[in-house]
PDB file of N, CA and C in Angstrom:
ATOM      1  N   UNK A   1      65.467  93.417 105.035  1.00  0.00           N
ATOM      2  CA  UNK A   1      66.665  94.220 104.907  1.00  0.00           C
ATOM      3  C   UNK A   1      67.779  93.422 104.231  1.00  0.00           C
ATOM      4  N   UNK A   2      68.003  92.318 104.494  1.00  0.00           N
ATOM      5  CA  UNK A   2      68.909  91.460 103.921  1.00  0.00           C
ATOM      6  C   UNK A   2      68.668  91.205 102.429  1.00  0.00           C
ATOM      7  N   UNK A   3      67.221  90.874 101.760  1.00  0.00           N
ATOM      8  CA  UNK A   3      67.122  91.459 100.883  1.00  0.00           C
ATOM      9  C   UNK A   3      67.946  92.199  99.864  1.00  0.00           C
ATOM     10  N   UNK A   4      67.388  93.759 100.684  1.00  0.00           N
ATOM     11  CA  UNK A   4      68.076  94.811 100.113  1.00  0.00           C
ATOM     12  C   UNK A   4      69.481  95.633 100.153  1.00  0.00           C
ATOM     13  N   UNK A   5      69.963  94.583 101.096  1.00  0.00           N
ATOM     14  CA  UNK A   5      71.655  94.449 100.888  1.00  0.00           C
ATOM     15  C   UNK A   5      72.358  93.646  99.787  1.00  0.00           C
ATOM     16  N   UNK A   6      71.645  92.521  99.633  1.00  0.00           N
ATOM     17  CA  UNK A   6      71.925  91.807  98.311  1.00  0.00           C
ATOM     18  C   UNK A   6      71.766  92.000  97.524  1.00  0.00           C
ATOM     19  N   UNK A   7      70.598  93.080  97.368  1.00  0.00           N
ATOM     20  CA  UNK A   7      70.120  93.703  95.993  1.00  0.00           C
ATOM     21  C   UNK A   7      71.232  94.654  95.846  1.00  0.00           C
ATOM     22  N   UNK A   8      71.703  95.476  96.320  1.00  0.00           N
ATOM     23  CA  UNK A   8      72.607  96.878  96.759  1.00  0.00           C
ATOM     24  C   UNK A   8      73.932  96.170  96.047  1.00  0.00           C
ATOM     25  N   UNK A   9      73.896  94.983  96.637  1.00  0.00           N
ATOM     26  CA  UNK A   9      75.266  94.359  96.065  1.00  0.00           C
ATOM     27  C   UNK A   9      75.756  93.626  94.822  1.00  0.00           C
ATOM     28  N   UNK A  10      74.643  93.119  94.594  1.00  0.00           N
ATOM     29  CA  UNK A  10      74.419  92.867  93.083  1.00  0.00           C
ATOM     30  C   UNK A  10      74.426  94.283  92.450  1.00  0.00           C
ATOM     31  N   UNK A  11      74.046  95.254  92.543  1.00  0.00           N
ATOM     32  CA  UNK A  11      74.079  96.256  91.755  1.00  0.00           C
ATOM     33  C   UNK A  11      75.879  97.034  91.387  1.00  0.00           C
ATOM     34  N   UNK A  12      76.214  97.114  92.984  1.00  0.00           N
ATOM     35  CA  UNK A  12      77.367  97.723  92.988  1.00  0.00           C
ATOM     36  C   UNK A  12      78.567  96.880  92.123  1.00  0.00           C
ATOM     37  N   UNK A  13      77.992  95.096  92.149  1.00  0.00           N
ATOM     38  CA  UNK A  13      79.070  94.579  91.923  1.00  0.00           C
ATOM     39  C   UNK A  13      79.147  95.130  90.085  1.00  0.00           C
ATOM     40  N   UNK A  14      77.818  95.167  89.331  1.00  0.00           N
ATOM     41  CA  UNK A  14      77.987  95.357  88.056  1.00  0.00           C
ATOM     42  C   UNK A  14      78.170  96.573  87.736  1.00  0.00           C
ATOM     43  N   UNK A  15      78.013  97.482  88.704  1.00  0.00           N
ATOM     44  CA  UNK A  15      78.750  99.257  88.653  1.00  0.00           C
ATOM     45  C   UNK A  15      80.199  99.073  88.055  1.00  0.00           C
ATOM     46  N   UNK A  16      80.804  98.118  89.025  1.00  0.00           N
ATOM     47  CA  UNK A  16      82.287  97.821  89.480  1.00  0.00           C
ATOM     48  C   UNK A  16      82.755  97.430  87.885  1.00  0.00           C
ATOM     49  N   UNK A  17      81.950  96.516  87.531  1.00  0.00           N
ATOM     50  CA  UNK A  17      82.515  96.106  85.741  1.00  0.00           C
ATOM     51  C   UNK A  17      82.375  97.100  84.667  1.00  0.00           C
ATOM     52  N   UNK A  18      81.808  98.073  84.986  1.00  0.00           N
ATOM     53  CA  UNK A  18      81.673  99.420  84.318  1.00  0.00           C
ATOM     54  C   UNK A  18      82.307 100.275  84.350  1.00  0.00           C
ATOM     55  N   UNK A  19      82.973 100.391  85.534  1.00  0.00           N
ATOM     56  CA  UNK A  19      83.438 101.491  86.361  1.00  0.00           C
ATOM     57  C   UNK A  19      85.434 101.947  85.701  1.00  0.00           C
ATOM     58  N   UNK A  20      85.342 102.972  85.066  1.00  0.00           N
ATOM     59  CA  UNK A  20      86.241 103.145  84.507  1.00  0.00           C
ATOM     60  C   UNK A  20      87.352 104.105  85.108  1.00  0.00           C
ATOM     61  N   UNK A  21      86.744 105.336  86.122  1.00  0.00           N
ATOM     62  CA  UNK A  21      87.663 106.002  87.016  1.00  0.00           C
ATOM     63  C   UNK A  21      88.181 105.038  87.986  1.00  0.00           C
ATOM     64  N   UNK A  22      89.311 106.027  87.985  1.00  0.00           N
ATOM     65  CA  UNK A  22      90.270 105.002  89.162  1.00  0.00           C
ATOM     66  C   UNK A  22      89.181 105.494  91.024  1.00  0.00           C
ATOM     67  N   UNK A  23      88.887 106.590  90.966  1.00  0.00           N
ATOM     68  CA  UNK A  23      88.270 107.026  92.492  1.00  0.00           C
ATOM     69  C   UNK A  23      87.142 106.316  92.356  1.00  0.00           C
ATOM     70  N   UNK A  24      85.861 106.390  91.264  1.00  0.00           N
ATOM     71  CA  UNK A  24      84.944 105.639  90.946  1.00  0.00           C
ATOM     72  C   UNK A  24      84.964 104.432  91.342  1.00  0.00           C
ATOM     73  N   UNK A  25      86.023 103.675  90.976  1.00  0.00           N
ATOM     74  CA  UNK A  25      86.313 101.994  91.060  1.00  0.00           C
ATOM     75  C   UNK A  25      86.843 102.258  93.021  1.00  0.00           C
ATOM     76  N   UNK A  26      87.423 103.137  93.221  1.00  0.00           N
ATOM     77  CA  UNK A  26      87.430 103.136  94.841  1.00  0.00           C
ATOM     78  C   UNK A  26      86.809 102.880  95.985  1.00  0.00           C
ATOM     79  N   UNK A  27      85.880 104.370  95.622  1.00  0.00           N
ATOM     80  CA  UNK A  27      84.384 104.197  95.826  1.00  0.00           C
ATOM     81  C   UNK A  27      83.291 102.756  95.991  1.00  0.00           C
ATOM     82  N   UNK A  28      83.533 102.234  94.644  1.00  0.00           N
ATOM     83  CA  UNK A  28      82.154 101.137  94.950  1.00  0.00           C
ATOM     84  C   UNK A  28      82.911 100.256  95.755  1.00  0.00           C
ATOM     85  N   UNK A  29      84.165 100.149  95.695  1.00  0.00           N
ATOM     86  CA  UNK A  29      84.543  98.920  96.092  1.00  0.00           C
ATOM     87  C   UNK A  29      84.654  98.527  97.593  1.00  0.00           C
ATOM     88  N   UNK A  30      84.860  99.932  97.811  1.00  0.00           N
ATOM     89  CA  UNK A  30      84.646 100.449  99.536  1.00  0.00           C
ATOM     90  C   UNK A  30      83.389  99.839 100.319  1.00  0.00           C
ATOM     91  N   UNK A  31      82.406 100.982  99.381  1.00  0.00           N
ATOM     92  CA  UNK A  31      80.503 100.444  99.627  1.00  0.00           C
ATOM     93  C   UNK A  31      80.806  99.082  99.656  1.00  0.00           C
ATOM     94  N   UNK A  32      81.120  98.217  98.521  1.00  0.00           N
ATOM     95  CA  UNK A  32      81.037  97.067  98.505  1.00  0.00           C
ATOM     96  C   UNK A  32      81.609  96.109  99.902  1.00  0.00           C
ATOM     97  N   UNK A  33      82.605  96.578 100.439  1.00  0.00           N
ATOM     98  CA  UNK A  33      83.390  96.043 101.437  1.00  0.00           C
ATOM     99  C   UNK A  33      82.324  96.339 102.376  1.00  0.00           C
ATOM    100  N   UNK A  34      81.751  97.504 102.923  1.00  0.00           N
ATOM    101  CA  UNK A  34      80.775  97.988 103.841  1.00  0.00           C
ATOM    102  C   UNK A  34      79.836  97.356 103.863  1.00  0.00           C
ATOM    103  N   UNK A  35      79.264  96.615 102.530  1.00  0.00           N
ATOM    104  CA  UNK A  35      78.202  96.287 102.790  1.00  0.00           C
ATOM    105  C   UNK A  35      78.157  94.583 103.130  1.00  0.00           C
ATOM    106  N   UNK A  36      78.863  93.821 102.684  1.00  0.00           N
ATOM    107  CA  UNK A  36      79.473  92.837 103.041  1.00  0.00           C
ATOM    108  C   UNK A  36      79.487  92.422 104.430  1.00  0.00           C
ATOM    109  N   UNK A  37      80.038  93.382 105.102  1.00  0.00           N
ATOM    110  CA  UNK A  37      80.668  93.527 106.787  1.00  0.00           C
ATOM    111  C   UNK A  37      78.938  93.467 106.940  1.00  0.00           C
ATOM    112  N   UNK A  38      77.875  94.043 106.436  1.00  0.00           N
ATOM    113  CA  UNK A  38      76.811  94.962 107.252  1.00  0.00           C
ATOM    114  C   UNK A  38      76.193  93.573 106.945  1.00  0.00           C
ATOM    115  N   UNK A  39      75.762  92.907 105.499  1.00  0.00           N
ATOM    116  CA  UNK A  39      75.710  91.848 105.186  1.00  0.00           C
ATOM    117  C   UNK A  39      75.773  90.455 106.514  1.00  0.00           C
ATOM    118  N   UNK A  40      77.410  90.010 106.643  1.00  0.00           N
ATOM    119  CA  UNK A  40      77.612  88.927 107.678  1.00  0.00           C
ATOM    120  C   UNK A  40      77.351  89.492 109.114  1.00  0.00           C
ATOM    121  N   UNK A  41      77.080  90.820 109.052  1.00  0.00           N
ATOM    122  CA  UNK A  41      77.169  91.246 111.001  1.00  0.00           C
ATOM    123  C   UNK A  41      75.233  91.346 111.082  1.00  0.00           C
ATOM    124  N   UNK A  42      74.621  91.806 110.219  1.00  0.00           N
ATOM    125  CA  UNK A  42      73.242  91.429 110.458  1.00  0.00           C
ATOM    126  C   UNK A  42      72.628  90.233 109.942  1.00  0.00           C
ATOM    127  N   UNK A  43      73.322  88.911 109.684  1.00  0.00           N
ATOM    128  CA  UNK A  43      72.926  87.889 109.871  1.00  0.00           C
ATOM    129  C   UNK A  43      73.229  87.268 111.554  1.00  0.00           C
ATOM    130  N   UNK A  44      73.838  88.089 112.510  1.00  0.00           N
ATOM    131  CA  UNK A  44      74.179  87.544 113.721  1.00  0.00           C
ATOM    132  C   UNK A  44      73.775  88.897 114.527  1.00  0.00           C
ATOM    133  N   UNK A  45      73.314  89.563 114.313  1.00  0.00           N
ATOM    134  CA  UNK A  45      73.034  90.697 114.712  1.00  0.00           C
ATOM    135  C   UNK A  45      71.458  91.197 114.708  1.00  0.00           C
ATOM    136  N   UNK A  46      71.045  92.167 115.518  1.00  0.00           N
ATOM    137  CA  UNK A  46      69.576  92.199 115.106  1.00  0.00           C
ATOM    138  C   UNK A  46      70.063  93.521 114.477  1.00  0.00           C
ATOM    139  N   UNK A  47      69.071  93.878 113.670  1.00  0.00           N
ATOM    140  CA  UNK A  47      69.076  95.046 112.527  1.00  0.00           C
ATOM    141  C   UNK A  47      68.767  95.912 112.860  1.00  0.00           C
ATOM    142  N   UNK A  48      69.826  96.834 112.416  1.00  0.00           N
ATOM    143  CA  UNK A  48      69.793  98.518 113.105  1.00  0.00           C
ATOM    144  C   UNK A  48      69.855  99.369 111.762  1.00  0.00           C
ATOM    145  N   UNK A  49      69.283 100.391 111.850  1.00  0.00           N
ATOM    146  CA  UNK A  49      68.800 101.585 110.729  1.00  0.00           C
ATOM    147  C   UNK A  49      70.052 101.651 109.465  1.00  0.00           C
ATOM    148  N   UNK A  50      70.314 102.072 108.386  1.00  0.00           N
ATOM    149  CA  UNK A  50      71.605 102.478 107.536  1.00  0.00           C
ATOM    150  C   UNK A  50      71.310 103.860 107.512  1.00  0.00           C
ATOM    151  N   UNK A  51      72.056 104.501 108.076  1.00  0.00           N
ATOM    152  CA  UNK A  51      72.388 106.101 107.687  1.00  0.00           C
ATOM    153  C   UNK A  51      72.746 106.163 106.123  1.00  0.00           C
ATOM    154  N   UNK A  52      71.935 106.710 105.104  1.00  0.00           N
ATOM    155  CA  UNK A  52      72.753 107.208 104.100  1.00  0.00           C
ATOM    156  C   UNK A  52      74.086 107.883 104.463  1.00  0.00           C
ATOM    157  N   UNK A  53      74.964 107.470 103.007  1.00  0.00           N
ATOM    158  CA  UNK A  53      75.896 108.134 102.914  1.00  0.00           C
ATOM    159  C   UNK A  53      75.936 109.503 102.150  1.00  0.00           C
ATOM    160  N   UNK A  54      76.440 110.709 102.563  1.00  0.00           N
ATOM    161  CA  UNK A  54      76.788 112.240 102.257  1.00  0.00           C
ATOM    162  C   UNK A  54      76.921 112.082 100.723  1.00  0.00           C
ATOM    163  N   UNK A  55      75.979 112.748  99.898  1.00  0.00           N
ATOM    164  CA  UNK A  55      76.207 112.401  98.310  1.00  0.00           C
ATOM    165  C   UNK A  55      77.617 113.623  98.026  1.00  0.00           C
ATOM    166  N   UNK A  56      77.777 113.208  97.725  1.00  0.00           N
ATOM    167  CA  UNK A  56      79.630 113.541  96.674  1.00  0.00           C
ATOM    168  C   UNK A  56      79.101 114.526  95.567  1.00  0.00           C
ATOM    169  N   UNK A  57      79.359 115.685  96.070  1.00  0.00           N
ATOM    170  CA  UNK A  57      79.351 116.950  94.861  1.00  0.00           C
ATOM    171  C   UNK A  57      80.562 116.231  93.606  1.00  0.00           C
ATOM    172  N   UNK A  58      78.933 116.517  92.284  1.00  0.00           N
ATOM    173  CA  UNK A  58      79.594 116.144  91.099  1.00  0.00           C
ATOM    174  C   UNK A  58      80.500 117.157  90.865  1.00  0.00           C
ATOM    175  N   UNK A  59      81.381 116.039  90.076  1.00  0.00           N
ATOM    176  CA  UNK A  59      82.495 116.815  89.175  1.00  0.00           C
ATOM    177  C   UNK A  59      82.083 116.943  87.882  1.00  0.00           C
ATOM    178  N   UNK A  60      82.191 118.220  87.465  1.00  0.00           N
ATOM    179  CA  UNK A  60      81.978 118.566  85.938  1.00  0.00           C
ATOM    180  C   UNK A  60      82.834 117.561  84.822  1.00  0.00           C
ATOM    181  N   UNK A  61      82.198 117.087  84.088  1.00  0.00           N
ATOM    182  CA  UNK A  61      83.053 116.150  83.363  1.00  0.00           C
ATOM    183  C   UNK A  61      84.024 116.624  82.294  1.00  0.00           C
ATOM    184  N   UNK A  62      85.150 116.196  82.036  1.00  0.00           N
ATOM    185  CA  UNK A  62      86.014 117.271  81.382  1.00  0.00           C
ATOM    186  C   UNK A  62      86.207 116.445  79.571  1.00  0.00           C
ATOM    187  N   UNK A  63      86.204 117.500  79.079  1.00  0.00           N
ATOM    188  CA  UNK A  63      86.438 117.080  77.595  1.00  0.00           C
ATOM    189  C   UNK A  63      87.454 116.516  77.080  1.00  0.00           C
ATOM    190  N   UNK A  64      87.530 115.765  76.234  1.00  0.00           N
ATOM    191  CA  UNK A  64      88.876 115.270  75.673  1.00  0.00           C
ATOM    192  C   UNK A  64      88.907 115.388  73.855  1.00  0.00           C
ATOM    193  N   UNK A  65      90.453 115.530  73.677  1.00  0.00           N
ATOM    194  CA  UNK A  65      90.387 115.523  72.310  1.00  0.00           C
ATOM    195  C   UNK A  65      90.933 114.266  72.231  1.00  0.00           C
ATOM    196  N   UNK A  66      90.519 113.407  71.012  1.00  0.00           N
ATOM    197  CA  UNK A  66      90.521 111.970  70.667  1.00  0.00           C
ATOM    198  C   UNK A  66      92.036 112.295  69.988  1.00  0.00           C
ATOM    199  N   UNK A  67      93.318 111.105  69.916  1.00  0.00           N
ATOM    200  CA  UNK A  67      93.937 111.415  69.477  1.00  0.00           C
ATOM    201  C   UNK A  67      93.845 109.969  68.411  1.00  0.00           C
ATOM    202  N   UNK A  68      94.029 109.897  67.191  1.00  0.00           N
ATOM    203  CA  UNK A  68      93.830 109.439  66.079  1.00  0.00           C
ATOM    204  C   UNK A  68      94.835 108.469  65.749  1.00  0.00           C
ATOM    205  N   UNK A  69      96.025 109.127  66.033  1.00  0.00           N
ATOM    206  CA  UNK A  69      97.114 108.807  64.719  1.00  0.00           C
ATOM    207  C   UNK A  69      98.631 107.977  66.041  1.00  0.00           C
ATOM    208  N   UNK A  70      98.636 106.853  65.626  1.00  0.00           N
ATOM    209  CA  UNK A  70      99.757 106.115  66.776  1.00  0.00           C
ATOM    210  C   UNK A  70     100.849 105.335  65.512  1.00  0.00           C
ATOM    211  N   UNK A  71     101.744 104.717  65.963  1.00  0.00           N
ATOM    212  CA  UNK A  71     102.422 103.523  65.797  1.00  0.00           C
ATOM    213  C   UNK A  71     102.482 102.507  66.721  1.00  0.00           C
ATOM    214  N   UNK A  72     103.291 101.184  66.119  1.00  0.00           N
ATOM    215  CA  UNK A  72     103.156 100.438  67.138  1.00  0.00           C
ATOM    216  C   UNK A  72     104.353  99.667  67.068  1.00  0.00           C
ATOM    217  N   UNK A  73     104.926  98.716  67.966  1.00  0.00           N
ATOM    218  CA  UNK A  73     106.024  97.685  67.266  1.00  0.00           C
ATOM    219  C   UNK A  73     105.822  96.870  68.442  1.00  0.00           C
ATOM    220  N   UNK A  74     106.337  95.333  68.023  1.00  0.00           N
ATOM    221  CA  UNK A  74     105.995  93.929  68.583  1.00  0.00           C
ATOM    222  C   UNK A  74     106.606  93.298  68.594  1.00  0.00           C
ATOM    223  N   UNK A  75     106.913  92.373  69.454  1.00  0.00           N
ATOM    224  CA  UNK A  75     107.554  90.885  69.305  1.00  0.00           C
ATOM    225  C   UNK A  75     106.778  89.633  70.039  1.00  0.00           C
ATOM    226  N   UNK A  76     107.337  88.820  70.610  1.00  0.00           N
ATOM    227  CA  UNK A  76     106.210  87.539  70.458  1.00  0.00           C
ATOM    228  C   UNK A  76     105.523  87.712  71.634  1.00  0.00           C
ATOM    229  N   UNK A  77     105.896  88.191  72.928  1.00  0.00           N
ATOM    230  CA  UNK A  77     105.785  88.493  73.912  1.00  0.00           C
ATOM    231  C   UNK A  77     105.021  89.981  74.231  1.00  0.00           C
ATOM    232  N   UNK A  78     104.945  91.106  73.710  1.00  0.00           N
ATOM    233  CA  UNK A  78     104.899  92.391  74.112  1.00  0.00           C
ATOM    234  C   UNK A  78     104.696  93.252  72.748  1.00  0.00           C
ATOM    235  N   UNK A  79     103.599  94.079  73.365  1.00  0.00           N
ATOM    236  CA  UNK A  79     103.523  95.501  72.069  1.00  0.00           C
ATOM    237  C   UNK A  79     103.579  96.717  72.328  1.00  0.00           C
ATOM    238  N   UNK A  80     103.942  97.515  71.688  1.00  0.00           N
ATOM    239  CA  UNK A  80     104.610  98.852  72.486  1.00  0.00           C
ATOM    240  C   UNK A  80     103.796  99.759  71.559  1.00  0.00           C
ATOM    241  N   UNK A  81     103.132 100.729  72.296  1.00  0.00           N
ATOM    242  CA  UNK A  81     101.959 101.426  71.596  1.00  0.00           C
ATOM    243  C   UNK A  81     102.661 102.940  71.531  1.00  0.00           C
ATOM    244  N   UNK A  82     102.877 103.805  70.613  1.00  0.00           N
ATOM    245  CA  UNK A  82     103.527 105.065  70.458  1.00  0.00           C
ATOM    246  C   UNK A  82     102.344 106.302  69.729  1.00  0.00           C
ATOM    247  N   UNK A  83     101.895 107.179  70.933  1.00  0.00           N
ATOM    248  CA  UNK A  83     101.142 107.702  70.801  1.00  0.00           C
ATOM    249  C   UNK A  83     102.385 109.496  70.184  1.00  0.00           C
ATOM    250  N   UNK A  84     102.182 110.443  69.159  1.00  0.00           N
ATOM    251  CA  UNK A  84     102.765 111.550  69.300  1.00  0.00           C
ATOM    252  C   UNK A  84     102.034 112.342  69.983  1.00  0.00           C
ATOM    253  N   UNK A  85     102.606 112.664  70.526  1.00  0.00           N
ATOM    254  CA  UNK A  85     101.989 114.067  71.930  1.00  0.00           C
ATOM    255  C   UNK A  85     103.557 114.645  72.777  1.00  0.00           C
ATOM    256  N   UNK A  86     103.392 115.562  72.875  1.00  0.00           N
ATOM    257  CA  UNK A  86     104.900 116.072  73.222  1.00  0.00           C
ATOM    258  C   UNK A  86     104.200 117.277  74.156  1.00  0.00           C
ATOM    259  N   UNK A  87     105.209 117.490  75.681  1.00  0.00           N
ATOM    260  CA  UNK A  87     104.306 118.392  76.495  1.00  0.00           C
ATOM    261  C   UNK A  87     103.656 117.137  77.499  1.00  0.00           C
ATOM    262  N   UNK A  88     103.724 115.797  77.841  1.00  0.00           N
ATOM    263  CA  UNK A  88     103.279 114.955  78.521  1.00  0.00           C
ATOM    264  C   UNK A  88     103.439 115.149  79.829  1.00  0.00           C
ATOM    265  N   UNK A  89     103.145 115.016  81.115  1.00  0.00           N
ATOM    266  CA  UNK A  89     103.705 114.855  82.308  1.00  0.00           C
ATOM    267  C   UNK A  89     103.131 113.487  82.471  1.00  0.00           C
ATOM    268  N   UNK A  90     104.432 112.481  83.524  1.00  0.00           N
ATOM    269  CA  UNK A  90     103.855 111.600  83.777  1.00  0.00           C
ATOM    270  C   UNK A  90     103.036 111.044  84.739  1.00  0.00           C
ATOM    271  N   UNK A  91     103.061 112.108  85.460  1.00  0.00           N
ATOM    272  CA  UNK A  91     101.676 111.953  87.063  1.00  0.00           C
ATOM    273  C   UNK A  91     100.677 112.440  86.126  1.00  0.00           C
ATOM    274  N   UNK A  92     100.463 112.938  85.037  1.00  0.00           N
ATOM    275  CA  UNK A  92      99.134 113.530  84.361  1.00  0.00           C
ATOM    276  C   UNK A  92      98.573 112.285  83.685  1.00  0.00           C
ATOM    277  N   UNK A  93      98.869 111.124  83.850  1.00  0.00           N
ATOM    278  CA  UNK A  93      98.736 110.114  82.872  1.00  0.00           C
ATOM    279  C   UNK A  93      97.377 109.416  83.244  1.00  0.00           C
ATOM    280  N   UNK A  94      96.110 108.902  82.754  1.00  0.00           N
ATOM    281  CA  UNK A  94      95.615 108.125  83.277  1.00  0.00           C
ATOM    282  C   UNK A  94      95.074 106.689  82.423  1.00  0.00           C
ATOM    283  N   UNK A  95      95.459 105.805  83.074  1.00  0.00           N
ATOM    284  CA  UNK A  95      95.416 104.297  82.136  1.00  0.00           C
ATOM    285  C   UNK A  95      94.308 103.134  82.318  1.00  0.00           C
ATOM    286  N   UNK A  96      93.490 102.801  81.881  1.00  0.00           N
ATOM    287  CA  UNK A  96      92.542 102.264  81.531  1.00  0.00           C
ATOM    288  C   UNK A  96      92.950 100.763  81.250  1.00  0.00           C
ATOM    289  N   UNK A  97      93.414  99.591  81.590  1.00  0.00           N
ATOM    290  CA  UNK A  97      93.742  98.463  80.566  1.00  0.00           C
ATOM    291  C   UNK A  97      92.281  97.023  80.800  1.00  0.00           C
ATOM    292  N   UNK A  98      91.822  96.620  79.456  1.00  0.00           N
ATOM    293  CA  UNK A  98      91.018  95.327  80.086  1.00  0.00           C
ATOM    294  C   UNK A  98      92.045  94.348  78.821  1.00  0.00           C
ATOM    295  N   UNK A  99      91.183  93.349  79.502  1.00  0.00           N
ATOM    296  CA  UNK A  99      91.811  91.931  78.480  1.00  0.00           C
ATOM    297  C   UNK A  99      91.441  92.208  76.990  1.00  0.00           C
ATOM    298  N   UNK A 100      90.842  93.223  76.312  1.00  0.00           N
ATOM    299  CA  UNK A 100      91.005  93.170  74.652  1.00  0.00           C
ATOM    300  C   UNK A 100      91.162  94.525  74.313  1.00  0.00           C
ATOM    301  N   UNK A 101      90.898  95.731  75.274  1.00  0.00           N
ATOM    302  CA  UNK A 101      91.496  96.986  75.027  1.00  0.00           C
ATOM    303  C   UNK A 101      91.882  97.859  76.336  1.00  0.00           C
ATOM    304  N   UNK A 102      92.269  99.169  75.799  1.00  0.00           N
ATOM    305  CA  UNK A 102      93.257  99.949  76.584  1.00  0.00           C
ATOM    306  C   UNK A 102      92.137 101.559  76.253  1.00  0.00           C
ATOM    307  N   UNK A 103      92.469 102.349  77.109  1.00  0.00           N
ATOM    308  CA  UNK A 103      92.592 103.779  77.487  1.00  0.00           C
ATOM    309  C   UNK A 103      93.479 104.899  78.092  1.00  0.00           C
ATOM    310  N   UNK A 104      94.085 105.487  77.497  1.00  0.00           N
ATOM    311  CA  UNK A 104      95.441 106.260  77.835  1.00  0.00           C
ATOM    312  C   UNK A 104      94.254 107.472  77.799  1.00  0.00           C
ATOM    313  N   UNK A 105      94.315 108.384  78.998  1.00  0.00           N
ATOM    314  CA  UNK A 105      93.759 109.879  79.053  1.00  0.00           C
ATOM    315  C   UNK A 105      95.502 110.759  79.254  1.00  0.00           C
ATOM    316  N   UNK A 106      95.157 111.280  78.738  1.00  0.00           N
ATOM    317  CA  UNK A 106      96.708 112.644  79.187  1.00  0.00           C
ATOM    318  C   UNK A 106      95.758 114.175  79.378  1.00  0.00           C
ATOM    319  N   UNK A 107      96.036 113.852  80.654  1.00  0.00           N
ATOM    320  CA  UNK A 107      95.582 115.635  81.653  1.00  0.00           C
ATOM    321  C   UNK A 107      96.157 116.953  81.650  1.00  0.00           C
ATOM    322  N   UNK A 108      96.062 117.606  81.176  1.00  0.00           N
ATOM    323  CA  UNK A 108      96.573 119.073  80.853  1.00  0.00           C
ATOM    324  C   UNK A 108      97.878 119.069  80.457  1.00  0.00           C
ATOM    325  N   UNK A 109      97.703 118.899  78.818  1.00  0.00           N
ATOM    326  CA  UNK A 109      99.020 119.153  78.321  1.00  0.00           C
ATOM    327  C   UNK A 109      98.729 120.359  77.472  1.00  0.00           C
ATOM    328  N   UNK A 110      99.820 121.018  78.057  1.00  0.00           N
ATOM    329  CA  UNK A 110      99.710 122.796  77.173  1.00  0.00           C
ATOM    330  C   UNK A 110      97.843 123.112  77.190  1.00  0.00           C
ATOM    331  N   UNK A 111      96.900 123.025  77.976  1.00  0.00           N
ATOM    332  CA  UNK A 111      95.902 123.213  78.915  1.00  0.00           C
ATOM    333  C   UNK A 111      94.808 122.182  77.947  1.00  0.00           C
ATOM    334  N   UNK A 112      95.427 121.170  77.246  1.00  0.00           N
ATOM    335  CA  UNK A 112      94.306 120.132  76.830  1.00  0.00           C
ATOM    336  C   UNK A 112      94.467 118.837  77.296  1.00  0.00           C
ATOM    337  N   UNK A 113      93.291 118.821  76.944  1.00  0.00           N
ATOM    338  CA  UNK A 113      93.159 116.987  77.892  1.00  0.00           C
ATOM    339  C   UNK A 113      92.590 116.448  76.445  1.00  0.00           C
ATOM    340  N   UNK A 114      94.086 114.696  76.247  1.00  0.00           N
ATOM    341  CA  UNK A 114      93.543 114.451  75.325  1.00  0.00           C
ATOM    342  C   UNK A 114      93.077 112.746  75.578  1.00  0.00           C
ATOM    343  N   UNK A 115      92.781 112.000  74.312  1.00  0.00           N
ATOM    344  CA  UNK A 115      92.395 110.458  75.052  1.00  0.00           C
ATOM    345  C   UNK A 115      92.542 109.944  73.828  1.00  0.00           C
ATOM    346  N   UNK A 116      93.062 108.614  73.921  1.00  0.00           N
ATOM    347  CA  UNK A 116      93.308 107.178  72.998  1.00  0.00           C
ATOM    348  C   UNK A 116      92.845 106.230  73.557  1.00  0.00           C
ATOM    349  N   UNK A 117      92.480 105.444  72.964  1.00  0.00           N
ATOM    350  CA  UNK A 117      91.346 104.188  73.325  1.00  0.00           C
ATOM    351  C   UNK A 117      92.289 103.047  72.021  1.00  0.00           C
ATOM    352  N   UNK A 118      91.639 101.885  72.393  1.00  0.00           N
ATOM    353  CA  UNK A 118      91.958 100.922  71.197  1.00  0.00           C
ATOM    354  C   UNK A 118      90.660  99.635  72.014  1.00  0.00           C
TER     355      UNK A 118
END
């Protein structure tokens, strides 16, 4: 069983470097914490059954229109990325950042969902 907790965890951990939703990245990281705990408590523990967990009705995945066309401006410190889109809300926003690129999603503006990447 220990094993296949380590295996479980090695897996989840490279989910986790993939993992681009913010609930997604929640999710494993949770499992991950769970399994950890289950991990150090059945090395001192004798081993008791794992109940699966309740699978999570998928969400239909929603479309995006790519948006193309930005500006930008800089100084030595900071770059300021200017996407046109007008109609924004800012709780609709969702942001993506790693160390060499970015993902801006914008959620129902005037009923489209659009996305920029770099």
């Amino acid at each position: 069983m220990a094993d296949e907790v380590s295996l479980d965890l090695d897996e989840l951990r490279h989910l986790q470097g993939i993992a681009k939703r913010p609930r997604v990245l929640s999710l494993i990281l949770s499992e991950i914490a769970d399994l950890e705990k289950l991990s150090k408590a059945s090395s001192t523990v004798p081993q008791t059954p794992i109940v699966p967990l309740a699978k999570v009705a998928s969400v239909p995945a929603l479309k995006y229109t790519t948006l193309a066309t930005f500006s930008w401006d800089q100084d030595t410190d900071k770059v300021k990325i200017y996407v046109p889109l007008e109609g924004v809300q800012e709780e609709k926003i969702e942001t993506s950042f790693k160390s060499s690129s970015f993902d801006i999603k914008f959620h129902d503006v005037q009923g489209k969902n659009y996305q920029f990447a770099i």
